[in-house]
C-alpha atoms as a PDB file:
ATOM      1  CA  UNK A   1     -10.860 -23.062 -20.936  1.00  0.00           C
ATOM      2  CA  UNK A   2      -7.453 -22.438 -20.963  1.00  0.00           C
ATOM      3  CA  UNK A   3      -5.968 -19.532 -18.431  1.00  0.00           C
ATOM      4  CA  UNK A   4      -3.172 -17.421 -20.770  1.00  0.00           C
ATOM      5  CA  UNK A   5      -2.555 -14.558 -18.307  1.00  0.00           C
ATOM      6  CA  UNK A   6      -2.220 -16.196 -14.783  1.00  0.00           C
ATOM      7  CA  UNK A   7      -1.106 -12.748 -13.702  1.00  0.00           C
ATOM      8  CA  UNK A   8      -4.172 -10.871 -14.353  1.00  0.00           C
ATOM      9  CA  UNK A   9      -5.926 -14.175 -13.103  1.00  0.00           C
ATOM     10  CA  UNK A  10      -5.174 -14.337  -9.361  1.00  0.00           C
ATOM     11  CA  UNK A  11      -4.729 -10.817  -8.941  1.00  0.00           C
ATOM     12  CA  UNK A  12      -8.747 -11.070 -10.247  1.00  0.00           C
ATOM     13  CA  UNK A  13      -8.880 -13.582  -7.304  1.00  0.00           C
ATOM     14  CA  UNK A  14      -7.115 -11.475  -4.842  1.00  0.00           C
ATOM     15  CA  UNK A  15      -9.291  -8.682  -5.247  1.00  0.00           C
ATOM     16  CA  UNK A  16     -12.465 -10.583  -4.885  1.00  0.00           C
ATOM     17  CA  UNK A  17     -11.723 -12.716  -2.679  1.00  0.00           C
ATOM     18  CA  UNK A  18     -10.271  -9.142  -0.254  1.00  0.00           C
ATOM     19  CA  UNK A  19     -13.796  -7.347  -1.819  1.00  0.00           C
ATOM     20  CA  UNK A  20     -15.819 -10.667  -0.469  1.00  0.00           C
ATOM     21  CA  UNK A  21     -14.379 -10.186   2.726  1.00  0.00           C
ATOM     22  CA  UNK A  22     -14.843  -6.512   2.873  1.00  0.00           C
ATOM     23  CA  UNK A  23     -18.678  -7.351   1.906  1.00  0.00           C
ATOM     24  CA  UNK A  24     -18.776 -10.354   4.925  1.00  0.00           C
ATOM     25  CA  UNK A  25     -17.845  -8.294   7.360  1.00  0.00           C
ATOM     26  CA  UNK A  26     -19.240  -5.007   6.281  1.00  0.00           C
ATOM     27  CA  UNK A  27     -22.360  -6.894   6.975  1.00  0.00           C
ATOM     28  CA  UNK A  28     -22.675  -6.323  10.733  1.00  0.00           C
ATOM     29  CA  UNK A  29     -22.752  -2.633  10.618  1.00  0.00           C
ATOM     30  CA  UNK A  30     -26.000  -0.800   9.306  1.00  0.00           C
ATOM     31  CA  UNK A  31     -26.235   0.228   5.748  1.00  0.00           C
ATOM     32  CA  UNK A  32     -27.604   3.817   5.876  1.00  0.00           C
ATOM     33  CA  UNK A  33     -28.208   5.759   2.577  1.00  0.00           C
ATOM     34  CA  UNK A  34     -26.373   7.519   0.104  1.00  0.00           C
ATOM     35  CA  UNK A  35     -27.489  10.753   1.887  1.00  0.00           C
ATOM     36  CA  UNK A  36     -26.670   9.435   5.692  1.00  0.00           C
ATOM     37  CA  UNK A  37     -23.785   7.140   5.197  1.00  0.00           C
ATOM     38  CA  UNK A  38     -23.859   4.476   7.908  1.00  0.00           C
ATOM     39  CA  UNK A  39     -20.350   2.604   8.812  1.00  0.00           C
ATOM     40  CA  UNK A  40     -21.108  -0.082   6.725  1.00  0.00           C
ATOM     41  CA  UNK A  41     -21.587   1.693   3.354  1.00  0.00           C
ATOM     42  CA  UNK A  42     -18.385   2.839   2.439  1.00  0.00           C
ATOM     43  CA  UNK A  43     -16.728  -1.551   3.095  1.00  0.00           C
ATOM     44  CA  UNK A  44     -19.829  -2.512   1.123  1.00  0.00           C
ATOM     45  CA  UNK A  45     -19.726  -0.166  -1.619  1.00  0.00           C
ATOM     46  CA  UNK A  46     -15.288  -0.458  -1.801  1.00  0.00           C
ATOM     47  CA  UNK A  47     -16.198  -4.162  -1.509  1.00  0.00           C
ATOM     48  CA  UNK A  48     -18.630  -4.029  -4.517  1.00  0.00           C
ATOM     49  CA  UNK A  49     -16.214  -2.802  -6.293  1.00  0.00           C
ATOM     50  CA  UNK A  50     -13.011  -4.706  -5.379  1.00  0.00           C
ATOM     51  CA  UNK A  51     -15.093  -8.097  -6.232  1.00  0.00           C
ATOM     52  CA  UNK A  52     -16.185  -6.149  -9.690  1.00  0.00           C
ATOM     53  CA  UNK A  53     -12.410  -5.435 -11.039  1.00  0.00           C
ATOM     54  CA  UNK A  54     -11.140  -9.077  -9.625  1.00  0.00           C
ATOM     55  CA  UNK A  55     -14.205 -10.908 -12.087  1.00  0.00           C
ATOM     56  CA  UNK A  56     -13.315  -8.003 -14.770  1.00  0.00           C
ATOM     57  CA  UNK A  57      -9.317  -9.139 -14.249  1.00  0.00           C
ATOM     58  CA  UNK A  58     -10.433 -12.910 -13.968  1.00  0.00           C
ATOM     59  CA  UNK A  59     -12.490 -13.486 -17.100  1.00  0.00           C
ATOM     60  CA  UNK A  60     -10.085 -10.957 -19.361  1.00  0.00           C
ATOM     61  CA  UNK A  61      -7.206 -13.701 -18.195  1.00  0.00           C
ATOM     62  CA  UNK A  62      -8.921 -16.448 -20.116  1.00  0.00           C
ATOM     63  CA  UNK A  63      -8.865 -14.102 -23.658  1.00  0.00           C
ATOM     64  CA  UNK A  64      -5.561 -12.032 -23.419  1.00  0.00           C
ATOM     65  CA  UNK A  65      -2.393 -13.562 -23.328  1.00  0.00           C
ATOM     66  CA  UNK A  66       0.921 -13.124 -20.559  1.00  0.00           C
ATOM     67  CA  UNK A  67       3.623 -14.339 -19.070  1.00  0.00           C
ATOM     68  CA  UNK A  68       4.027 -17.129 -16.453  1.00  0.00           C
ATOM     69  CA  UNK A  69       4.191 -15.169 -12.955  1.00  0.00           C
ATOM     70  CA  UNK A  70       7.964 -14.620 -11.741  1.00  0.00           C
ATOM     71  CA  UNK A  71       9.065 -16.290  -8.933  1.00  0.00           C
ATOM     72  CA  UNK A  72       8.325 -14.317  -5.326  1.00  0.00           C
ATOM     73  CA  UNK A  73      11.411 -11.474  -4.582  1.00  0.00           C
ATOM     74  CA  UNK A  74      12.257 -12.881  -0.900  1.00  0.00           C
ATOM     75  CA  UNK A  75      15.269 -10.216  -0.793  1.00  0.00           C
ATOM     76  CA  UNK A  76      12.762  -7.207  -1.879  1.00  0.00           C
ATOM     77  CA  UNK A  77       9.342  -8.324   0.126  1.00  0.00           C
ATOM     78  CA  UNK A  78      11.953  -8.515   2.917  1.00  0.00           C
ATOM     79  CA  UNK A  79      13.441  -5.149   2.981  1.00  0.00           C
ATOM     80  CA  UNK A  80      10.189  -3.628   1.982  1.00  0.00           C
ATOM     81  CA  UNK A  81       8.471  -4.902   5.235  1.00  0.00           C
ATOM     82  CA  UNK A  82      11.538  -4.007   7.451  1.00  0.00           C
ATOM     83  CA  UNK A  83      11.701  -0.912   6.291  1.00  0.00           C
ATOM     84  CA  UNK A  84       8.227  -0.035   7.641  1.00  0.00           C
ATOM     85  CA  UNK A  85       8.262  -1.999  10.420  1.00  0.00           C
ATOM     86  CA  UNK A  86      12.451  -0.291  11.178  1.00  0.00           C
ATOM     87  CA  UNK A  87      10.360   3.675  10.397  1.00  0.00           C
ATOM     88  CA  UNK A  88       7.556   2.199  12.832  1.00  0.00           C
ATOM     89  CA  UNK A  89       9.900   1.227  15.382  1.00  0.00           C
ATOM     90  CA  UNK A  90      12.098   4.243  15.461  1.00  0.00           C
ATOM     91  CA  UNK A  91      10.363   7.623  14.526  1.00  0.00           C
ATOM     92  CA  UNK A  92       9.326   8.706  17.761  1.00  0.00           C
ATOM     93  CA  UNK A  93      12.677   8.293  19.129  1.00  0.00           C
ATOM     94  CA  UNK A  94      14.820  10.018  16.130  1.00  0.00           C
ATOM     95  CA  UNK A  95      12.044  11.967  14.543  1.00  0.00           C
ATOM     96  CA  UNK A  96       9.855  12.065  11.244  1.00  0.00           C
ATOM     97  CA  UNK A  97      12.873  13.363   8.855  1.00  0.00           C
ATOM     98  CA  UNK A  98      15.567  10.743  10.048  1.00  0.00           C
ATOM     99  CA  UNK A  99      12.974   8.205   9.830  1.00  0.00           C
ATOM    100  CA  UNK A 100      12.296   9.113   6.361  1.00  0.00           C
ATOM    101  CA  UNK A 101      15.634   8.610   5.260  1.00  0.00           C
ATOM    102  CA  UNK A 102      16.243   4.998   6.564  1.00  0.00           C
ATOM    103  CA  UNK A 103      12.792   4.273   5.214  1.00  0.00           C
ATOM    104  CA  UNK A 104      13.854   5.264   1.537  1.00  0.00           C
ATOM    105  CA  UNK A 105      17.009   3.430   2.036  1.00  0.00           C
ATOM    106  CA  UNK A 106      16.105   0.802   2.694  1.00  0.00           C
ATOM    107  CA  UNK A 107      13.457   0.438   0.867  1.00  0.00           C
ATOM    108  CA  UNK A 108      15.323   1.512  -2.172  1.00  0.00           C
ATOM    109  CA  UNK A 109      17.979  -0.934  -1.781  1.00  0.00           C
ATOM    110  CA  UNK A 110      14.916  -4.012  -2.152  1.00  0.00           C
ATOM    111  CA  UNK A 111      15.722  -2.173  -6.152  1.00  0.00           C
ATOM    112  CA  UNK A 112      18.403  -3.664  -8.733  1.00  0.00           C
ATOM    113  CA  UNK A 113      18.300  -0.120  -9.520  1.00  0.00           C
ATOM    114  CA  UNK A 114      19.482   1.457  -6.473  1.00  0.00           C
ATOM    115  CA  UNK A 115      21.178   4.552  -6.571  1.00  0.00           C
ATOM    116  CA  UNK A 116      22.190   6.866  -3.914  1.00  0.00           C
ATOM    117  CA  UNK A 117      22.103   9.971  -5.511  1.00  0.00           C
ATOM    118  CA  UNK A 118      18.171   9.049  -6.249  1.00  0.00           C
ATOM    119  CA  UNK A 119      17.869   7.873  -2.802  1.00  0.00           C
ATOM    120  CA  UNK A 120      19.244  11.222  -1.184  1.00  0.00           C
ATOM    121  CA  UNK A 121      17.089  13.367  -4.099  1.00  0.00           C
ATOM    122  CA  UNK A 122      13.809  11.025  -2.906  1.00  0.00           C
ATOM    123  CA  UNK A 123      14.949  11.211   0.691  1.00  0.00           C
ATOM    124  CA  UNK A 124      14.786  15.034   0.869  1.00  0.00           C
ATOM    125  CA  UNK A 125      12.034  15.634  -1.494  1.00  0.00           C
ATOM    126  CA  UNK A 126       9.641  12.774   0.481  1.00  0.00           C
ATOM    127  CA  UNK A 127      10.811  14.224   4.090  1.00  0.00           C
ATOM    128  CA  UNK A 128      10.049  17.948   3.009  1.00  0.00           C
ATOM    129  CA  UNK A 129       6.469  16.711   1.646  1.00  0.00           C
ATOM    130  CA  UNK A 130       6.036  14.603   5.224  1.00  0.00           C
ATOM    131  CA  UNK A 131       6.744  17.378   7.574  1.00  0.00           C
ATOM    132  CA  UNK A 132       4.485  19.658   5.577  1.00  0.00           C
ATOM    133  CA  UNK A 133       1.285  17.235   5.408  1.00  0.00           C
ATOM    134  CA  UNK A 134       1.652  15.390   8.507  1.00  0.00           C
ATOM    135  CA  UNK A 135       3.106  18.066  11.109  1.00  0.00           C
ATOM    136  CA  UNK A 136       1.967  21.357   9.246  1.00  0.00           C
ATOM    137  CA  UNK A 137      -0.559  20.273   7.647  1.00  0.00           C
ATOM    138  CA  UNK A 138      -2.711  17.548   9.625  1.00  0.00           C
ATOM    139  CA  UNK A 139      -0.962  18.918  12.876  1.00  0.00           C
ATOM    140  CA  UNK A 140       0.279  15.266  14.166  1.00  0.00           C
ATOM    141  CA  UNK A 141       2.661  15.240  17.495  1.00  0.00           C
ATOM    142  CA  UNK A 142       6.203  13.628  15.728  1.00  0.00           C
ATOM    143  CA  UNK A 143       9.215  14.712  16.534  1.00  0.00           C
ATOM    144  CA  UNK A 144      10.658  16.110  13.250  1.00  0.00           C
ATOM    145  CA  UNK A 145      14.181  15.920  13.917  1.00  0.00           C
ATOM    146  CA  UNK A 146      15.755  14.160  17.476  1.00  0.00           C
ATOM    147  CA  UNK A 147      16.920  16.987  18.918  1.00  0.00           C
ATOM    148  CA  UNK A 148      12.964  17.961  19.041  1.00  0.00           C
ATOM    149  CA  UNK A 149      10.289  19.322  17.027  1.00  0.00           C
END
């Protein structure tokens, strides 16, 4: 057998082999029932179903047909991952909104389609809908802006 979508192939691998792992380690913590959840059901069951899609996505690879998997986006995966780790780093000290906007930024630039007027429309829209779940909402101790909450 001959694989024609290699795409749909390993990301059928990835999610079993992440929904295996989930199972393995789910494993040491009682099961419970339906009724009385115990902290194992809700790995096994996500588990279950992670290694269900990944065979689904597997086996459907060997009928359909794609194209070759692109080369990995060093530039994107880079800014991506410093952008979160940047947010992490800095939103205690200059607050949730401020945050927000270097996040999107930076993020946005990982994009061949950056644009700044998106990026300022995102940035305001995505900081409004932050402060409301997180500090309104939820009630979580950030600093909105650095002069204070």
């Amino acid at each position: 057998m001959k694989i024609s979508h290699p795409k749909d192939f390993y990301a059928g691998v990835l999610f079993f082999s992440i929904g295996l792992i989930a199972m393995i380690l789910a494993f040491q913590y009682p099961l419970g029932t339906a009724a009385r959840m115990g902290p194992g059901y809700f790995p096994r069951v996500l588990g279950g179903i992670l290694m269900a899609l990944g065979a689904i996505l597997a086996i459907r690879s060997f009928r359909e047909e794609g194209g070759a998997i692109s080369p990995f986006a060093w530039k994107a995966i880079g800014l991506v991952l410093g952008g979160v780790c940047i947010f992490a780093a800095v939103v205690l000290q200059i607050g949730l909104v401020a945050a927000t906007v270097i996040l999107i930024f930076i993020t946005g630039y990982a994009s061949k389609e950056f644009n700044v007027k998106e990026s300022i429309i995102s940035s305001v829209i995505l900081s409004t809908i932050s402060v409301l779940l997180f500090i309104v909402g939820l009630k979580l101790q950030f600093p909105i802006f650095p002069w204070g909450m």
